[in-house]
Protein backbone atom coordinates (compact mmCIF):
# COMPACT_ATOMS: atom_id res chain seq x y z
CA UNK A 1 160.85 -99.62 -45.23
CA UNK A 2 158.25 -100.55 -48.10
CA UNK A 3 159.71 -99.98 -51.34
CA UNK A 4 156.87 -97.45 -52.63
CA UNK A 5 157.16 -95.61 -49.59
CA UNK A 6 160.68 -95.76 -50.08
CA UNK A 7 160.04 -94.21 -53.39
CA UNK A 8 157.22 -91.74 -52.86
CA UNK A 9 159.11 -90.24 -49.88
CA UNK A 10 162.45 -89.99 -52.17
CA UNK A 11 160.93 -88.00 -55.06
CA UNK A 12 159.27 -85.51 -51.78
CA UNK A 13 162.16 -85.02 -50.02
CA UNK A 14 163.25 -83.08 -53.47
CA UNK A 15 160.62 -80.80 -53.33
CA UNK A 16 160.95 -79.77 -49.31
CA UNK A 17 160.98 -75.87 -49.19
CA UNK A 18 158.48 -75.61 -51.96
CA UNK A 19 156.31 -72.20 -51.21
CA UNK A 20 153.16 -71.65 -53.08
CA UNK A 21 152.73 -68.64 -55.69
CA UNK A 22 150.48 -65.75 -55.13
CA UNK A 23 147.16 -66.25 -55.52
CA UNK A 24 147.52 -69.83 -53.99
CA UNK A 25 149.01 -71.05 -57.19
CA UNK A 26 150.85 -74.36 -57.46
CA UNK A 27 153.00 -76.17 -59.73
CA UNK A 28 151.12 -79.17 -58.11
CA UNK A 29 147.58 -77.99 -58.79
CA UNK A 30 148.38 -76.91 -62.51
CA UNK A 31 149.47 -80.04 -63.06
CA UNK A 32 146.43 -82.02 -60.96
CA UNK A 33 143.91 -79.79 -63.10
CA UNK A 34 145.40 -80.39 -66.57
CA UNK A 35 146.33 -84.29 -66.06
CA UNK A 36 144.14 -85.56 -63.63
CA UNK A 37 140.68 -84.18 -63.41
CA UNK A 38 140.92 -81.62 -66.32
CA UNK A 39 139.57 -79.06 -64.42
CA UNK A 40 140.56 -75.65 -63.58
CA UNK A 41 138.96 -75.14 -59.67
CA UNK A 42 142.12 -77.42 -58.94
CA UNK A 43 144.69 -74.96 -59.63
CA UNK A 44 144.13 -73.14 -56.44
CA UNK A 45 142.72 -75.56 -54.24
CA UNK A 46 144.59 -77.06 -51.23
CA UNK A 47 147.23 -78.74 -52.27
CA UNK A 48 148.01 -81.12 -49.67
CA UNK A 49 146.99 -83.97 -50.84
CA UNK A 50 147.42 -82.84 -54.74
CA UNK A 51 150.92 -82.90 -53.88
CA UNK A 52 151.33 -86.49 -53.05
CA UNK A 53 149.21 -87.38 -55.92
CA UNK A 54 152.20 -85.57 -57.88
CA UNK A 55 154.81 -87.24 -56.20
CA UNK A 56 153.22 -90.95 -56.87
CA UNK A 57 153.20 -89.84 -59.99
CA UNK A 58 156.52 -89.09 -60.74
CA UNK A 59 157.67 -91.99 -58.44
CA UNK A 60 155.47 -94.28 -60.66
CA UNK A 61 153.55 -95.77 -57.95
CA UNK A 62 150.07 -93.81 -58.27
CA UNK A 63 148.16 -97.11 -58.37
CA UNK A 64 149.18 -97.80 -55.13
CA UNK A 65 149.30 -94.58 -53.31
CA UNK A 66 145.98 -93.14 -55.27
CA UNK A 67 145.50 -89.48 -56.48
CA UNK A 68 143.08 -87.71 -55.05
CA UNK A 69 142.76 -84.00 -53.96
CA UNK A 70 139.86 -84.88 -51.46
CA UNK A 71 141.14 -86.21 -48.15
CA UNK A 72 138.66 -88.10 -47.06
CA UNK A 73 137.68 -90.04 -49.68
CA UNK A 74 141.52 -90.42 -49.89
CA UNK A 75 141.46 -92.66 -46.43
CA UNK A 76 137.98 -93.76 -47.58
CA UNK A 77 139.69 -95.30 -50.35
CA UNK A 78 142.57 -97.12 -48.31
CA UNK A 79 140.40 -98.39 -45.54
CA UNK A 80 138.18 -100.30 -48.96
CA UNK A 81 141.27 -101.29 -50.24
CA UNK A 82 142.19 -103.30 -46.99
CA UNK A 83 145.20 -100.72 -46.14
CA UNK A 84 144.04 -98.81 -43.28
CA UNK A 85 145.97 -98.93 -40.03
CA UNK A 86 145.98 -97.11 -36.65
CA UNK A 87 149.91 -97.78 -36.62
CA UNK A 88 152.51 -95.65 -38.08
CA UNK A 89 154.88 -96.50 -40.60
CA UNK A 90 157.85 -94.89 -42.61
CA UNK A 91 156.28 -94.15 -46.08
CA UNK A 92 152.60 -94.63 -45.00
CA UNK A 93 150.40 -91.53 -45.56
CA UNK A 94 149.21 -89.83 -42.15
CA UNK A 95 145.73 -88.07 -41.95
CA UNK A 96 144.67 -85.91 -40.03
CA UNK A 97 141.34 -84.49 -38.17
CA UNK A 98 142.36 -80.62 -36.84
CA UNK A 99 138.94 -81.09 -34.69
CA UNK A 100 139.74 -84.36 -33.24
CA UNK A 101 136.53 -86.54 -34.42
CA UNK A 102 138.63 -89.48 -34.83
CA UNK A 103 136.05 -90.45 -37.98
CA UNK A 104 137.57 -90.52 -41.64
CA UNK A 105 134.43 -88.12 -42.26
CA UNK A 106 136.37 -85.55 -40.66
CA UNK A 107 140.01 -85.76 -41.89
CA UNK A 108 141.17 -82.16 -43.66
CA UNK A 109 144.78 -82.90 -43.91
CA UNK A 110 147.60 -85.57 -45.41
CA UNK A 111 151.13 -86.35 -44.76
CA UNK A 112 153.86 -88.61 -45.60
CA UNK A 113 155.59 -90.38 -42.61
CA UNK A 114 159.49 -90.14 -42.93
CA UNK A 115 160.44 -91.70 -39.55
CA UNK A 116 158.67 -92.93 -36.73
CA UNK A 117 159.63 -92.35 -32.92
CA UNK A 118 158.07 -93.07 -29.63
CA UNK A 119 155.08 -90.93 -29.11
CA UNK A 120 155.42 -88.85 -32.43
CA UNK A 121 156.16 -88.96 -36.12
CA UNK A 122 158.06 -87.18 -38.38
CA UNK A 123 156.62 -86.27 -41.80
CA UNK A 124 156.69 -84.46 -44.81
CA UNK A 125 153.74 -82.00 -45.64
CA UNK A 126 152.31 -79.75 -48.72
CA UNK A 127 150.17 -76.89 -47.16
CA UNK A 128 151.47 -76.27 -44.21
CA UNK A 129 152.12 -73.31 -42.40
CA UNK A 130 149.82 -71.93 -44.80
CA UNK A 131 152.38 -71.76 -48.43
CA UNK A 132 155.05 -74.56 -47.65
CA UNK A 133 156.05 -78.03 -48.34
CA UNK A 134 158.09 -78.73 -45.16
CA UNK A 135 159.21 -81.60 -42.34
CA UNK A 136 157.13 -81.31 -39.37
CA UNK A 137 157.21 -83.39 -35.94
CA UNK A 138 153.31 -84.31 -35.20
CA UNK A 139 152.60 -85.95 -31.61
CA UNK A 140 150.80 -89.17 -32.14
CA UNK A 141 147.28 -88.02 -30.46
CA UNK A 142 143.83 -87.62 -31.42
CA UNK A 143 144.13 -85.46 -34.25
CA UNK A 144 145.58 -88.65 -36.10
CA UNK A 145 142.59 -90.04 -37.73
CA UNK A 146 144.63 -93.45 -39.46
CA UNK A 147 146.99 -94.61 -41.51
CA UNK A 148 147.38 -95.36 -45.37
CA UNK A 149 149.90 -98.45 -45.99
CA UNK A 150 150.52 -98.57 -50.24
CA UNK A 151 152.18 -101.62 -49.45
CA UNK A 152 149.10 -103.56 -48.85
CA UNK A 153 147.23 -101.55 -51.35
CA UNK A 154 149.20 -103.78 -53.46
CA UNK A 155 148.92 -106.52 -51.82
CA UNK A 156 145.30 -106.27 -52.49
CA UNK A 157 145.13 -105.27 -56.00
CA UNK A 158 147.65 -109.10 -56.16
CA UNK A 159 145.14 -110.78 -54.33
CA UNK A 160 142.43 -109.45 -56.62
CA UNK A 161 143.92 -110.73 -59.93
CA UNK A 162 143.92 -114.59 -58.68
CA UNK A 163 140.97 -115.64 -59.53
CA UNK A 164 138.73 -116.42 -56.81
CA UNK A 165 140.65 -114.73 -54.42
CA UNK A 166 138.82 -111.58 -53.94
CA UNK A 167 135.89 -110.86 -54.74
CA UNK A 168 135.29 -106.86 -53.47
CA UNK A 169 138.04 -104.86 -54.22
CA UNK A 170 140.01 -104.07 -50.43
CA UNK A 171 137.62 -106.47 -48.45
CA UNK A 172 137.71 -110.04 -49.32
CA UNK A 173 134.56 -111.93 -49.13
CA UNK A 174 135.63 -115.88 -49.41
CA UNK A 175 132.89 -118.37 -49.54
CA UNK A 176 134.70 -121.78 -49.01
CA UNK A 177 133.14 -125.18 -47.45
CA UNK A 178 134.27 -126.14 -44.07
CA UNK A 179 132.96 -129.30 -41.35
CA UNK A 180 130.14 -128.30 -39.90
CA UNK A 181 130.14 -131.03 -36.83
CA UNK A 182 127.44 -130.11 -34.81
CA UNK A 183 124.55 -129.76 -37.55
CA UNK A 184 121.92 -131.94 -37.65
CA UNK A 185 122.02 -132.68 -42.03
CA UNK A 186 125.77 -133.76 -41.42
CA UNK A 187 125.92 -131.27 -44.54
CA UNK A 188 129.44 -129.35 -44.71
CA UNK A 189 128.30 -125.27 -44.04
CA UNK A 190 129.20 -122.37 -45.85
CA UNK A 191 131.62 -119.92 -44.26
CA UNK A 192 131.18 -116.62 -44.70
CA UNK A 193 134.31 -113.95 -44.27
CA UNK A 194 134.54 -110.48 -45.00
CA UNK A 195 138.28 -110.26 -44.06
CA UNK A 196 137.63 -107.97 -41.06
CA UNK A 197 139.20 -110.80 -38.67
CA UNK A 198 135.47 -110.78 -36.92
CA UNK A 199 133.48 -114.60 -36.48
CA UNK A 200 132.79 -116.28 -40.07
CA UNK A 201 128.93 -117.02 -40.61
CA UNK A 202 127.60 -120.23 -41.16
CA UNK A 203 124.83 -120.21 -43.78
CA UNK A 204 123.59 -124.02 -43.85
CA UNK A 205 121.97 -125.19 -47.09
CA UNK A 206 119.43 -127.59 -45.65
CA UNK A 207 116.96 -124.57 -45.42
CA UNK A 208 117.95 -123.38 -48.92
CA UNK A 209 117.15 -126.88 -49.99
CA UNK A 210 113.59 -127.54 -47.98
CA UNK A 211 112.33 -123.98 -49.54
CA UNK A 212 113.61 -125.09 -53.01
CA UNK A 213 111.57 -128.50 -52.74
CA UNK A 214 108.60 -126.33 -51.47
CA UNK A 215 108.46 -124.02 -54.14
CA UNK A 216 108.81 -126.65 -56.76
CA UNK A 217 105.81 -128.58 -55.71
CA UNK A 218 104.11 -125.49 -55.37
CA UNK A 219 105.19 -125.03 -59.10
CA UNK A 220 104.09 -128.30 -60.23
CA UNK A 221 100.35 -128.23 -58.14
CA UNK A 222 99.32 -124.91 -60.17
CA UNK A 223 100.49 -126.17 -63.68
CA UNK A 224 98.48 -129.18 -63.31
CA UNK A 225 95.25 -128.33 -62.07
CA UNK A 226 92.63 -127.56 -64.33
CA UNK A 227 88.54 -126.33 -63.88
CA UNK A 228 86.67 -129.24 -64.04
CA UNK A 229 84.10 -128.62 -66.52
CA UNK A 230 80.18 -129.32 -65.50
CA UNK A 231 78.59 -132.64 -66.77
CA UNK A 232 76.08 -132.36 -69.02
CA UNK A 233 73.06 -134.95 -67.84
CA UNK A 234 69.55 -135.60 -66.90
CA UNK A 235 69.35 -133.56 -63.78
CA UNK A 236 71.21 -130.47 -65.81
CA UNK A 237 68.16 -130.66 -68.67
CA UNK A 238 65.45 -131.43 -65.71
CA UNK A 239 66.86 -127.67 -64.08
CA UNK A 240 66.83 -126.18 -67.47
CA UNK A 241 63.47 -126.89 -67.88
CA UNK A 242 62.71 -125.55 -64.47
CA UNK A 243 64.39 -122.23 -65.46
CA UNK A 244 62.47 -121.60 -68.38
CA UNK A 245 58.89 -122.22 -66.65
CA UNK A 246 59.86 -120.12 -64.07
CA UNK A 247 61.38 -117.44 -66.11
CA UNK A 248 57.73 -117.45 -68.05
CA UNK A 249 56.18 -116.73 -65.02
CA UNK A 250 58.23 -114.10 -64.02
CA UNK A 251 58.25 -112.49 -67.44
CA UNK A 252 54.24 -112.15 -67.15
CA UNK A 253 53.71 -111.13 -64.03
CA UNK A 254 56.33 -108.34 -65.07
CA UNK A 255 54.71 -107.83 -68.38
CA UNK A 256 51.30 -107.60 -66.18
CA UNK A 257 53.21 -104.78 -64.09
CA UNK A 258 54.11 -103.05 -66.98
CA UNK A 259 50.51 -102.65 -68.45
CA UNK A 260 49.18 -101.65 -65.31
CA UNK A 261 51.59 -98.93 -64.87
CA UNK A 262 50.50 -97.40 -68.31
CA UNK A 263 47.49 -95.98 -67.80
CA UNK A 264 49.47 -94.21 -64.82
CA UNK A 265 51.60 -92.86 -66.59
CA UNK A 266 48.98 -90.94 -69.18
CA UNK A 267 46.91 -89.61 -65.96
CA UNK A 268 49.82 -87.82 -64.87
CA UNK A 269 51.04 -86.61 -68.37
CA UNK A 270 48.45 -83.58 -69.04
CA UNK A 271 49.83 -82.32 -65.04
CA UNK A 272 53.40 -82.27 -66.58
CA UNK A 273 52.37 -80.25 -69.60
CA UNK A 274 50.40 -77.54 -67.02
CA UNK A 275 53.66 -77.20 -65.03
């Protein structure tokens, strides 16, 4: 057996035949309310899972078991944490899905396993049968949503202090060179792994290199250009000259317009003053 579940499951075994308090009080939620989350909802919450937080408590192996009083974010956090299984073991945590979804979305219950047998389990529960902490015998079907191993929660949090190791806490991403035979640059490619156990990816750098060079020039093209400026010259003062004897004419034939329109103007002013 794994020597926190070894641990966890002595210091529960002490408390079998606990019975909650009227009022759905707990010794387990006082203490969750006051110590962990310092709030007072807890107190008479379900206590399933507020119980094993206790007992990794007092077993001194919380950092490895987790305390939480929310099951699913309880599994959520042993599937990131690389310690999810769909196989039982003695002093693994058990959850459970009353509705059968099979998704971590819909667990509503926790266990410890004590001992495991063909086709069912033996555990120890908080919560169950409505006000007790008692053994129960659970078939191994579809209600069973997973498994939370501590033992490789530690594993991971080892693995995470080497450095370069580990990268995202629970799911190792390890970039590492490897041969890349078949490629064209003879380049060695990247290999990509997200410790799943699925195909690595091979990101090739010849790409990342040809887009780098690209850009660059790019880069280098725009800082170096510059307007060129106009010449001055012979033809420029010939065009001036052009302009301004055509701008002459232009200006009196629209001075002529405007001292035509004038007397316009004061034939139509007496109408205005009649209106």
């Amino acid at each position: 057996m794994d020597p926190i579940g070894e641990k966890l499951l002595e210091v529960a075994v002490a408390e079998l035949g606990y019975r909650e308090r009227p009022g759905q009080h707990t010794k387990f939620g006082q203490w969750y309310s006051t110590s962990v989350v310092r709030d007072p909802q807890y107190r008479t919450a379900p206590w399933c899972d507020m119980f094993i937080a206790w007992a990794a408590e007092r077993a001194e192996v919380e950092q490895y078991v987790g305390q939480f009083a929310w099951t699913p974010s309880h599994a959520r956090w042993f599937e990131t944490n690389g310690a999810w299984s769909a196989e039982p073991e003695p002093g693994a945590l058990v959850f459970f899905d009353w509705k059968g979804g099979g998704g971590i979305k819909g667990v509503d219950h926790v266990g410890i396993v004590e001992r495991v047998e063909p086709g069912t389990i033996h555990t120890i529960e908080a919560n169950v049968d409505r006000v007790w902490l008692r053994r129960k015998v659970r078939d191994r079907d579809e209600k069973i949503v997973g498994y939370g191993l501590p033992g490789k929660v530690k594993e991971s949090l080892i693995r995470a202090s080497v450095p370069g190791e580990q990268a995202q806490a629970g799911r190792p991403i390890e970039v590492r060179p490897s041969p890349a035979p078949g490629t064209a640059s003879g380049l060695a490619a990247l290999t990509l792994s997200d410790g799943s156990g699925g195909s690595p990816t091979l990101l090739e750098p010849a790409p990342l290199v040809a887009l780098t060079v690209l850009v660059l020039g790019w880069t280098v093209a725009v800082a170096r250009w510059r307007p060129r400026p106009a010449t001055a010259g012979r033809h420029r003062r010939q065009n001036a000259r052009q302009d301004a004897r055509q701008g002459a004419r232009r200006g009196g034939r629209r001075g002529g317009r405007r001292r035509a329109a004038a007397p316009e103007r004061a034939r139509r002013k007496p109408e205005l003053m009649i209106r």
